[in-house]
Protein backbone atom coordinates (compact mmCIF):
# COMPACT_ATOMS: atom_id res chain seq x y z
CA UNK A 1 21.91 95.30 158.06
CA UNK A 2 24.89 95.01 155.45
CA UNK A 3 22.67 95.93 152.75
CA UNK A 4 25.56 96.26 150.13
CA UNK A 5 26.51 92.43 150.26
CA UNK A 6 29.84 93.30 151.31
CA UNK A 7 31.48 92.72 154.29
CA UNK A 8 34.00 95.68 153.51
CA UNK A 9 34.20 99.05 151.37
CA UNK A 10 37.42 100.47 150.52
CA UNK A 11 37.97 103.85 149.20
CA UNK A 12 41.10 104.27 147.47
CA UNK A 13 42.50 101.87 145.62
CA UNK A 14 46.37 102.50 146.25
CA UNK A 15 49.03 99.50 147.29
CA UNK A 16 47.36 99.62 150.55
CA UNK A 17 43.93 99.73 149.28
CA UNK A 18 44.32 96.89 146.81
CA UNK A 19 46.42 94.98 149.42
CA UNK A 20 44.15 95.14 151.87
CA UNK A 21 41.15 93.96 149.73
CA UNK A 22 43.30 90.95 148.01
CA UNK A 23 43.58 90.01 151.38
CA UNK A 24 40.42 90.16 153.01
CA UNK A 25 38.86 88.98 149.18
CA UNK A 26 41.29 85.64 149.62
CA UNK A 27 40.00 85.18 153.28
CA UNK A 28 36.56 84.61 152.14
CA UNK A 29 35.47 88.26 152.88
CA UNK A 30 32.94 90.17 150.38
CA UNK A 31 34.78 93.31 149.00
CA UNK A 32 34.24 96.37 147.25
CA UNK A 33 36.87 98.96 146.19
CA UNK A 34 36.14 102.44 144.96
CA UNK A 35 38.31 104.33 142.72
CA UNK A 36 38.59 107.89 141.59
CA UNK A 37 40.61 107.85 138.72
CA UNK A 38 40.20 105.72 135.57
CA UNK A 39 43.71 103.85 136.37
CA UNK A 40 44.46 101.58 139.47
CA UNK A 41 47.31 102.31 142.20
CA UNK A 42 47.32 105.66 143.45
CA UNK A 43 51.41 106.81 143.20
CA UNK A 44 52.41 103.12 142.28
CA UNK A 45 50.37 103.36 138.58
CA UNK A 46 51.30 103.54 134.40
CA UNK A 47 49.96 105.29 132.11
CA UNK A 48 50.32 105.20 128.17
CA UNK A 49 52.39 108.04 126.37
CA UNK A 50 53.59 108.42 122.52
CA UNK A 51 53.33 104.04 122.68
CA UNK A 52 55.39 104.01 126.42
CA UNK A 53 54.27 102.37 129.19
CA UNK A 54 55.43 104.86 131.68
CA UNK A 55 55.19 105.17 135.51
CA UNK A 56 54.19 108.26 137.81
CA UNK A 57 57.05 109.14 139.60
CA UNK A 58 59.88 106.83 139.58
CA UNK A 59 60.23 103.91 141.14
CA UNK A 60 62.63 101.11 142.68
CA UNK A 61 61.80 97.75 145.50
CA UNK A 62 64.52 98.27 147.16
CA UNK A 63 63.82 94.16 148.89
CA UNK A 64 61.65 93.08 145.53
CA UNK A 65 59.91 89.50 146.34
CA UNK A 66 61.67 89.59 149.26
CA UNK A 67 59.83 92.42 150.65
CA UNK A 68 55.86 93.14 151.79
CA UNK A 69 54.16 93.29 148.36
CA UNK A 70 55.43 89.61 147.96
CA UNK A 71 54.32 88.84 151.48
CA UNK A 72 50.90 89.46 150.58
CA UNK A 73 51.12 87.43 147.55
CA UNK A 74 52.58 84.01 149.45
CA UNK A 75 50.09 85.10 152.11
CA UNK A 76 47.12 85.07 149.14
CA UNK A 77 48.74 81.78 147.57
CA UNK A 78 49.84 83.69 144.72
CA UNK A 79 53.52 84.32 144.97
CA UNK A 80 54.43 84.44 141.31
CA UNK A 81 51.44 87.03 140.46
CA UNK A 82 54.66 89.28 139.63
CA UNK A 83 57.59 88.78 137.67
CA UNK A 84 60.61 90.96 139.37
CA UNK A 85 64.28 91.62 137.63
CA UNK A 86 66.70 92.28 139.87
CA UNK A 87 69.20 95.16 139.82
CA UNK A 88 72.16 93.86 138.92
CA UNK A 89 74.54 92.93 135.56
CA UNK A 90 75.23 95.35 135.42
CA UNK A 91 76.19 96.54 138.89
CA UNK A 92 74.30 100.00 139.87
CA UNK A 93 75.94 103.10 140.15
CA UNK A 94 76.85 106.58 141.33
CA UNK A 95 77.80 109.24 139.20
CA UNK A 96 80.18 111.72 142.09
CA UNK A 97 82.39 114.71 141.00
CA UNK A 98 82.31 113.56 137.52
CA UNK A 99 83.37 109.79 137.52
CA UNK A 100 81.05 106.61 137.26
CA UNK A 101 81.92 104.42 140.12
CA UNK A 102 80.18 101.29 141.37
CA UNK A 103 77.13 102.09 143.94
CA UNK A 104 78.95 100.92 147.25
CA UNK A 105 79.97 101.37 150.35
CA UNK A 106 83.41 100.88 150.05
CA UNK A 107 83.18 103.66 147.47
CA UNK A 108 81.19 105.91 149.08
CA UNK A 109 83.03 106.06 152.02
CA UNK A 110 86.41 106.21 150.16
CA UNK A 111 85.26 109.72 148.41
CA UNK A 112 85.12 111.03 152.20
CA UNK A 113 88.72 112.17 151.09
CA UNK A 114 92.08 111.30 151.56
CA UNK A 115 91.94 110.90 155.27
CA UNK A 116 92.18 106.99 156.11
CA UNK A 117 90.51 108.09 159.54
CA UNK A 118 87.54 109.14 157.68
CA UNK A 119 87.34 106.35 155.69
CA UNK A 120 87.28 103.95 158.67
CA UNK A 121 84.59 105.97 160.25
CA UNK A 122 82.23 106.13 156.98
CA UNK A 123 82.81 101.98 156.76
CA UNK A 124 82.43 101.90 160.74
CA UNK A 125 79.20 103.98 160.12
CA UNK A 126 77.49 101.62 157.52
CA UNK A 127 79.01 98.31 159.53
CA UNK A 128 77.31 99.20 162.65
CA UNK A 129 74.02 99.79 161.03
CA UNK A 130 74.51 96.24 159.26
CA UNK A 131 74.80 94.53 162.25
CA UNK A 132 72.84 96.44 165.11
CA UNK A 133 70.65 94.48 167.28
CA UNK A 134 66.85 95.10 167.46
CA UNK A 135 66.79 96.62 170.61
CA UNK A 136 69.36 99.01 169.69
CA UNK A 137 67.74 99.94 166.71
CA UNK A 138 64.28 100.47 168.27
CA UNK A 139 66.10 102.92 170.80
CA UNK A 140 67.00 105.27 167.61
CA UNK A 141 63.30 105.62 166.48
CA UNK A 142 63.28 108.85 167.70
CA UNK A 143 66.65 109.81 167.05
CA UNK A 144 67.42 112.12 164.15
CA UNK A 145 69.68 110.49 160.98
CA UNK A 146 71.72 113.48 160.91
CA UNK A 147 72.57 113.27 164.88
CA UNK A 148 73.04 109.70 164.38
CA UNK A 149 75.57 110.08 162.08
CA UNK A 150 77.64 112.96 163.65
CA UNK A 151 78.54 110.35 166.46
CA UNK A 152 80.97 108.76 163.70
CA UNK A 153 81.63 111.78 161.37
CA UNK A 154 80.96 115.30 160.48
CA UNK A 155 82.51 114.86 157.12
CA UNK A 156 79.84 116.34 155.05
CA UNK A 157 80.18 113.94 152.14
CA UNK A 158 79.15 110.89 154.53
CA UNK A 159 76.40 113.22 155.54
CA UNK A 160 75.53 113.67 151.89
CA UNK A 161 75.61 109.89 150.49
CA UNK A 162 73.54 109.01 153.73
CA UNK A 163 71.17 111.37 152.98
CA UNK A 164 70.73 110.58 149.38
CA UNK A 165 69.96 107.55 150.55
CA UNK A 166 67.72 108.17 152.98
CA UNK A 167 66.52 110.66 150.37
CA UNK A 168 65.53 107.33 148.06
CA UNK A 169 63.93 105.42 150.69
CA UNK A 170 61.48 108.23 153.00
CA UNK A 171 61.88 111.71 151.15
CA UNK A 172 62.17 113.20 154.00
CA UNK A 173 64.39 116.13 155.99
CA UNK A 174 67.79 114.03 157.61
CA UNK A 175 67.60 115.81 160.13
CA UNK A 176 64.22 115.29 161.67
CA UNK A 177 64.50 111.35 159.19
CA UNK A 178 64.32 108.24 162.30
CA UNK A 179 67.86 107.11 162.45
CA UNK A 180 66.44 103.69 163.46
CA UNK A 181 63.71 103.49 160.55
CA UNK A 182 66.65 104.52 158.13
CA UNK A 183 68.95 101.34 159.70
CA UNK A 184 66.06 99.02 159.64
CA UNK A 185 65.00 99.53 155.94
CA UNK A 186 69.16 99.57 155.23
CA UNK A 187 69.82 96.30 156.25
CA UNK A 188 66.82 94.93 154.45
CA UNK A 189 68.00 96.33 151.46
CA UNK A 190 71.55 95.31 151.74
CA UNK A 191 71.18 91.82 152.97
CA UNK A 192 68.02 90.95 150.79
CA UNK A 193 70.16 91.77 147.40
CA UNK A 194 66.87 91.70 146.16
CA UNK A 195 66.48 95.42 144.58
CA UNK A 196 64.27 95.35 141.44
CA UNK A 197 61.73 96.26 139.28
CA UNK A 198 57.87 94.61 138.25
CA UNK A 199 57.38 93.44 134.60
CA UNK A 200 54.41 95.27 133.44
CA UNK A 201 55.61 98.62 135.02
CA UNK A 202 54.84 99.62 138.57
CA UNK A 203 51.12 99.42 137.66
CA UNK A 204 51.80 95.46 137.55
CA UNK A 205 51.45 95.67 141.73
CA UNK A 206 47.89 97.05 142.31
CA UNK A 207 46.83 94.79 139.16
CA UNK A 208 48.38 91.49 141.43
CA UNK A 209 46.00 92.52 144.15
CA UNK A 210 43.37 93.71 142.10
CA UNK A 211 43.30 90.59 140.33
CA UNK A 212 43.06 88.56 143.71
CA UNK A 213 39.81 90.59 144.78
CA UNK A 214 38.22 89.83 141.21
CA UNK A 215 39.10 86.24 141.53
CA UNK A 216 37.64 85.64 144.97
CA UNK A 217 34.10 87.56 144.00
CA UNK A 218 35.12 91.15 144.99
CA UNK A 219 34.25 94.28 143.02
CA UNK A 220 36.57 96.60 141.83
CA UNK A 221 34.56 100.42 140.81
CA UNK A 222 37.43 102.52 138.67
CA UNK A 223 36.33 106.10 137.64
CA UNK A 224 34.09 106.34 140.92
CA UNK A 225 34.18 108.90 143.49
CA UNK A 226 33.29 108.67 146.91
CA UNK A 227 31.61 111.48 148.49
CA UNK A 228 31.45 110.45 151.90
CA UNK A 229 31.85 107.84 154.66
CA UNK A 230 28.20 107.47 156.55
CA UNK A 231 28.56 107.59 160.32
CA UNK A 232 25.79 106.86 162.79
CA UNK A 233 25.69 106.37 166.63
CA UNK A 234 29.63 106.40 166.51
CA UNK A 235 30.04 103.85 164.28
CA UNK A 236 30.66 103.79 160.63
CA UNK A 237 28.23 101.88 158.28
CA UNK A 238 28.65 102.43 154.68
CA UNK A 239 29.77 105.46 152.14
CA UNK A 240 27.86 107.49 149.80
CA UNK A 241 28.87 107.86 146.23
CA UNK A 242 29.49 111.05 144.18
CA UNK A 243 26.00 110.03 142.10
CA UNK A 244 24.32 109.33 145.18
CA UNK A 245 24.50 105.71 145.55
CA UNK A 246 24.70 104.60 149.09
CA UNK A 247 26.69 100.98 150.24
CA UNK A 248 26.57 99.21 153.98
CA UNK A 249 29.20 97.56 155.33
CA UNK A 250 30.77 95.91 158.31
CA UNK A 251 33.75 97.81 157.55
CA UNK A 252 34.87 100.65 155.70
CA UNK A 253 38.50 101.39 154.91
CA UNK A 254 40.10 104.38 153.60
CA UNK A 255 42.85 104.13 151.37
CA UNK A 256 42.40 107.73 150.72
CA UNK A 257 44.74 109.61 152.91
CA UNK A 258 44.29 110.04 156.69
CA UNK A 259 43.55 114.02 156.57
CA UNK A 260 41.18 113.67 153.76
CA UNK A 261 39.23 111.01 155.53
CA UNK A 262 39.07 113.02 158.52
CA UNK A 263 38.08 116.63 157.29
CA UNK A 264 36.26 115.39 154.39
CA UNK A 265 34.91 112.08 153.65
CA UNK A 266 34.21 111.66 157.46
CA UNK A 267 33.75 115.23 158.91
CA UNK A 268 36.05 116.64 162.13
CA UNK A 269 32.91 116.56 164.29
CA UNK A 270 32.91 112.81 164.03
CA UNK A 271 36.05 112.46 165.76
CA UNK A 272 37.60 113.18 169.70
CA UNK A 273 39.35 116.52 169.47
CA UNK A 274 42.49 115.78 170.25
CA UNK A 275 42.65 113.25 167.44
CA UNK A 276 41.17 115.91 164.67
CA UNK A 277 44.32 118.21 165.95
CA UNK A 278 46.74 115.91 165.70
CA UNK A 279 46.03 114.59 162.14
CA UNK A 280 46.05 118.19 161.20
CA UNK A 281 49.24 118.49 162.26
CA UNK A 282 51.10 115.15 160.56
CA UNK A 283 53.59 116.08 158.22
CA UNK A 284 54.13 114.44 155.01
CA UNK A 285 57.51 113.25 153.11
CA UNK A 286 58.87 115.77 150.72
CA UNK A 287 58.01 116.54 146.67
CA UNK A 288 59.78 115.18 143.73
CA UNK A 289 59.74 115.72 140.70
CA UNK A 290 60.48 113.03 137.82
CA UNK A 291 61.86 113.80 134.13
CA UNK A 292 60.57 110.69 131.74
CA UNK A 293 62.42 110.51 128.24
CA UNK A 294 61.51 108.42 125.59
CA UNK A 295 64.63 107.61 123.15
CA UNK A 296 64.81 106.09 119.37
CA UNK A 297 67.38 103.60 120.32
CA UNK A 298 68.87 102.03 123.58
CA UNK A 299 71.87 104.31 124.89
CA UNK A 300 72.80 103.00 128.25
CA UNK A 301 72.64 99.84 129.74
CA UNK A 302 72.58 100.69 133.64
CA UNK A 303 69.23 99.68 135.43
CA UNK A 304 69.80 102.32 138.03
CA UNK A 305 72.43 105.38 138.75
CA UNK A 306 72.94 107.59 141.46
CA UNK A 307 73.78 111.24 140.63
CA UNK A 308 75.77 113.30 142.92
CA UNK A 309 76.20 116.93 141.51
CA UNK A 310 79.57 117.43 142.46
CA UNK A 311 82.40 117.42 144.81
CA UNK A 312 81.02 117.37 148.83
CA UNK A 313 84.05 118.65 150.80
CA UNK A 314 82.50 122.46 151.55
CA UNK A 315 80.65 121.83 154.76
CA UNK A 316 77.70 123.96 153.63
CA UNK A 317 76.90 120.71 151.52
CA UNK A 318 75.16 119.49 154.56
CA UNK A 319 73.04 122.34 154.23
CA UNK A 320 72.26 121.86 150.46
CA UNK A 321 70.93 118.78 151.52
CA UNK A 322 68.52 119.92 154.39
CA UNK A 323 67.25 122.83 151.93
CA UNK A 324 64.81 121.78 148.86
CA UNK A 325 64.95 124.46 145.84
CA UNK A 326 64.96 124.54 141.86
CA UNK A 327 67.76 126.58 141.53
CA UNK A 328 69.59 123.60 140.77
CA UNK A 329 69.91 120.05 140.75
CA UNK A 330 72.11 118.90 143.28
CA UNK A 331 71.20 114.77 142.98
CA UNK A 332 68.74 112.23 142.18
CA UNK A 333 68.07 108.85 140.96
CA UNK A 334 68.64 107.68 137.04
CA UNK A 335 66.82 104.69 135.97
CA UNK A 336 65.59 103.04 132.97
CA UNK A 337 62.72 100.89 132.68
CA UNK A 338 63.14 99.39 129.73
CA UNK A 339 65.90 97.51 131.28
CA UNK A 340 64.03 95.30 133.18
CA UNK A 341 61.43 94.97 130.21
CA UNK A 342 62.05 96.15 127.34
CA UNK A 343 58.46 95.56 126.48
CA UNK A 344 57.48 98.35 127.95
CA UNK A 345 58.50 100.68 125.15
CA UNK A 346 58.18 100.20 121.22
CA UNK A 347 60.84 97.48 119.82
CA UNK A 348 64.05 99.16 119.77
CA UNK A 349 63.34 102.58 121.99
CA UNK A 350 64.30 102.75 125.77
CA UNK A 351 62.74 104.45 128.64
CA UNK A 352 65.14 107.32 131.39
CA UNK A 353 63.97 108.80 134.11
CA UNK A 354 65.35 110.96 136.43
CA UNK A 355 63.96 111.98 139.74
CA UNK A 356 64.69 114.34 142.32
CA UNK A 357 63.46 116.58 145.17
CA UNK A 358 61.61 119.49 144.70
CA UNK A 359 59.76 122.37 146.91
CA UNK A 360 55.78 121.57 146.52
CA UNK A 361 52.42 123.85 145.29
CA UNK A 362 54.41 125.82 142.42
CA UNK A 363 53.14 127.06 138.84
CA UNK A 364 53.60 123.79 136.12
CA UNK A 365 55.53 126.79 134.19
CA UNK A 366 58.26 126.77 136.95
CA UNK A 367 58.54 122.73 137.25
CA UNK A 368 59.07 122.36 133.29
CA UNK A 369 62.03 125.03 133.70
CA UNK A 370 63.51 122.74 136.57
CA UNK A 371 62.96 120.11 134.28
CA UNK A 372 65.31 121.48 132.25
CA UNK A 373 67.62 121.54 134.89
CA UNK A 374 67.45 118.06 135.49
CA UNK A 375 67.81 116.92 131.69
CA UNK A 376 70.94 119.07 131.82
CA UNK A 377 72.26 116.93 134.77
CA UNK A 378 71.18 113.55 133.24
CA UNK A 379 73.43 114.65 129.82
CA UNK A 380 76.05 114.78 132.04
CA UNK A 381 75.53 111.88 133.03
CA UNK A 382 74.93 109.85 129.73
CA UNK A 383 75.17 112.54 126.87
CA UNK A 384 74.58 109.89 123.87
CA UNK A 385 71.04 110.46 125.07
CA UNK A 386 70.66 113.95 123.48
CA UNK A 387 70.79 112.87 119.74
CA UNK A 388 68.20 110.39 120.24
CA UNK A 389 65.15 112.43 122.27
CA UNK A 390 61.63 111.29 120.73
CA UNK A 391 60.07 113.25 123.58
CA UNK A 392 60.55 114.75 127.16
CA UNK A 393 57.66 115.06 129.45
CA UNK A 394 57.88 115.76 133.39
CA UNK A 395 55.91 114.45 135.87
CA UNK A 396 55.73 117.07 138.58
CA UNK A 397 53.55 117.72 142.36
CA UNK A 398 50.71 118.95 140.53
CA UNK A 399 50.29 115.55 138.83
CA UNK A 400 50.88 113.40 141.33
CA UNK A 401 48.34 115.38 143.61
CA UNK A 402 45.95 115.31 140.84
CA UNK A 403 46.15 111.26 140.81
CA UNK A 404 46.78 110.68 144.55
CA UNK A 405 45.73 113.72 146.44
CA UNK A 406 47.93 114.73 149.49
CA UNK A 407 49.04 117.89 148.39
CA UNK A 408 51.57 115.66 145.58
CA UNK A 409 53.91 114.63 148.24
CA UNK A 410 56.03 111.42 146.82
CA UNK A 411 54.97 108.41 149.70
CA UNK A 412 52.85 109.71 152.58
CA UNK A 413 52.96 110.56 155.57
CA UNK A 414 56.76 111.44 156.53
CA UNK A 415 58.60 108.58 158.46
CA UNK A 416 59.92 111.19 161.09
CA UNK A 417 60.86 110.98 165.05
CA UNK A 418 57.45 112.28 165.51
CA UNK A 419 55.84 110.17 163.56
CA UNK A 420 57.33 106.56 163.66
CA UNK A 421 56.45 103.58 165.37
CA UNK A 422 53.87 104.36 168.23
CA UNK A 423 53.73 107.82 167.43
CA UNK A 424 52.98 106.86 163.82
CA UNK A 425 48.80 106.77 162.84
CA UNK A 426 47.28 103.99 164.09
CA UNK A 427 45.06 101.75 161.16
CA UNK A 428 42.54 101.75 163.80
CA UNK A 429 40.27 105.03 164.06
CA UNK A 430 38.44 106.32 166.84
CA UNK A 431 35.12 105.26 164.91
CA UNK A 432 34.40 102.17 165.49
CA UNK A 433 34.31 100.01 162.19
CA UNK A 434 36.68 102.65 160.72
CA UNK A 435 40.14 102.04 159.06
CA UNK A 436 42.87 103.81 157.73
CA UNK A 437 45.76 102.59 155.24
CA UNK A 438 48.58 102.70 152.86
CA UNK A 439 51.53 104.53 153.81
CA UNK A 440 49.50 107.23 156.15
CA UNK A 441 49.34 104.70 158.65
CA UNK A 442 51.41 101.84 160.53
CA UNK A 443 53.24 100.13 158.69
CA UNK A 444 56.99 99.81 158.08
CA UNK A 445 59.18 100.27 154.95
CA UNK A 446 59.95 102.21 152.17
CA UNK A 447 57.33 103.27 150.02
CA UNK A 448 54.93 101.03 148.55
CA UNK A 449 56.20 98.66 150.67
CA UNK A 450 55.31 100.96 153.78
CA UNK A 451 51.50 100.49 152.27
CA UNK A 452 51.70 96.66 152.18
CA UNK A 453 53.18 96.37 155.35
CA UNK A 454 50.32 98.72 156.81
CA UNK A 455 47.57 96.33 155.06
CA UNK A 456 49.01 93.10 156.56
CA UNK A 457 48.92 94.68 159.64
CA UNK A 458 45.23 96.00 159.34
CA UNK A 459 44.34 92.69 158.13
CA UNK A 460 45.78 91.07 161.47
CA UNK A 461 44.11 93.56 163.25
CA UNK A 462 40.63 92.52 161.37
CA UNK A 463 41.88 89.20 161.96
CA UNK A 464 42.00 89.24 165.99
């Protein structure tokens, strides 16, 4: 008996959570989402500071409207839930060896050097991944990015820019990153022209979605933790809340991480063996850390900048890029929110962040030092900033774990060779009635896209 009232309970409440309930909500199903924290959207939520609107972590959509989120919001009849501003006017760019230069291709591959023969190859590289056919592209799913790349170059400064950029969409190692994941997202970034930014802050995603479920009767239950999901005779059948409070339902889905749902909210002994070990053993994408500063005045007008630390000619750069430490800041990603809406700051101020990679599970003492590091790097980068600081905070691992669990890691589980495609997570559990999402399962795409795409997938799957 479904003695909730709801067809389906969702734990987490994430892009792939919320996703996954405005869609089932706008199909006529009965919904209920739990919540720990007082604040919607897992990684992709705002939160208030000094009269800011600021976001945890820091975030770009790379494809914007174009992408999954707005798929699910055509697909829910509401495609202009969110406002998007795209990237552009001015251009976005990359801050190399000193020098502001346009964010391009043609740039990037003419700071290979002097050679004209490396030049070709860099522009060879990123043509070829422009205009690869499908089937060639699914053959490189389990091919590594930094393999991939060797068959045009070994210049370590293409190896560099492609794994910054790889860096921005997966957070993840080159060398074990899917070469054909990498060209698939590339090309949808490129030939979408679509990159861009929410109005309302990141936050404004989950609230689309969250809205949907509230619209169509479903509940939403912030501030409420669920203890565990109830499984009987194989099958699972409701959850049990952290008060006590016990819920039935068809079908339960987990937006709250695919190891935590397995050791803890489900229990190992619920599951085939072989399953339990190889959960255990998924890998997730790297930590980053993200510097927010909150200024008197507006400084810069660039929406988005790429910093390089310096010149890439010394081989052992490909090394600095496979090797995550805070003994220095070697790149990262510049944007300011307050671009896109200035609303999200008091009249006049504007909004920086700066984000990079960083080792996980250290002291909070060691990742303000680091932050340090990387305001150092961002004053080289726009130095009017420094006479106009109101405050500097950093958002490191620790907080992001605190908010979305999985040990603070930046997107989920890592979009590697060993775990892309077939060999990613499957939505689908071995318990019958039990689902995973967000961006720990299926799914294609970078980020919070990853966690829409793995919701419309699910929500075919429920479909069929």
């Amino acid at each position: 008996m479904n003695q909730s009232g709801f067809d389906a309970l969702i734990v987490g409440g994430g892009v792939g959570g919320t996703a996954i309930g405005a869609l089932l909500a706008s199909s006529g199903k009965k919904v209920a989402l739990f919540e720990k924290n007082k604040i919607i959207g897992g990684r992709c939520l705002s939160y208030e500071h000094q009269g800011f609107l600021v976001d945890l972590g820091v975030h770009l959509f790379g494809v914007g409207d174009k992408g999954y989120i707005g798929d699910v919001l055509r697909k829910i009849n509401r495609p202009t839930a969110l406002e998007w501003v795209i990237s552009k006017d001015p251009r976005p760019t990359m801050f190399y060896n000193g020098k502001m230069e346009v964010y391009s291709r043609k740039n990037m591959s003419a700071a290979m050097g002097t050679s004209k023969e490396d030049f070709e190859l860099a522009m060879k590289f990123f043509t070829d991944c422009l205009s690869m056919r499908k089937k060639q592209i699914k053959e490189l799913y389990y091919t590594g990015l930094t393999d991939f790349i060797n068959k045009y170059s070994t210049n370590p400064t293409l190896h560099v820019f492609v794994a910054m950029i790889a860096a921005q969409y997966f957070c993840t190692d080159p060398r074990v990153t899917s070469a054909g994941e990498f060209i698939r997202c590339f090309r949808q970034v490129v030939n979408s022209k679509s990159s861009a930014y929410p109005k309302g802050a990141c936050i404004a995603i989950p609230k689309a979605f969250q809205q949907a479920i509230e619209d169509n009767g479903g509940k939403i239950h912030l501030d409420t933790t669920v203890k565990k999901i109830i499984v009987e005779n194989g099958r699972a059948i409701g959850i049990e809340l952290k008060d006590g409070t016990t819920l039935n339902a068809k079908i339960i889905i987990s937006n709250a991480d695919i190891q935590n749902t397995v050791q803890n909210l489900v229990g190992e002994e619920h599951f085939p063996e072989d399953y339990v070990k190889r959960v255990k053993n998924l890998t997730y994408a790297t930590h980053c850390l993200a510097l927010k500063v909150g200024l008197d005045e507006k400084v810069t007008d660039q929406k988005l900048i790429m910093y390089v630390r310096e010149s890439l000619s010394d081989p052992a750069a490909i090394q600095e890029t496979t090797t995550i430490d805070m003994k220095s800041v070697r790149g990262g990603m510049i944007t300011s929110p307050t671009n896109y809406d200035e609303k999200l700051a008091p009249a006049g101020n504007q909004l920086i962040f700066f984000g990079t990679a960083c080792p996980g599970g250290r002291p909070e003492e060691e990742y303000k030092k680091f932050g340090e590091k990387c305001y150092e790097a961002l004053l080289q980068v726009i130095p009017t900033i420094e006479d106009h600081v109101l405050w500097k905070k950093v958002d490191s691992p620790n907080l992001i774990e605190a908010y979305a669990g999985e040990y603070g890691n930046i997107i989920g589980v890592g979009q590697t060779i060993d775990q892309i495609a077939e060999r990613r997570p499957s939505q689908k559990s071995p318990i019958e009635g039990l689902y995973i999402v967000g961006a720990e399962a299926g799914g294609h795409g970078i980020g919070a896209e990853l966690a829409a795409n793995s919701a419309m997938e699910l929500f075919e799957m429920l479909q069929k």
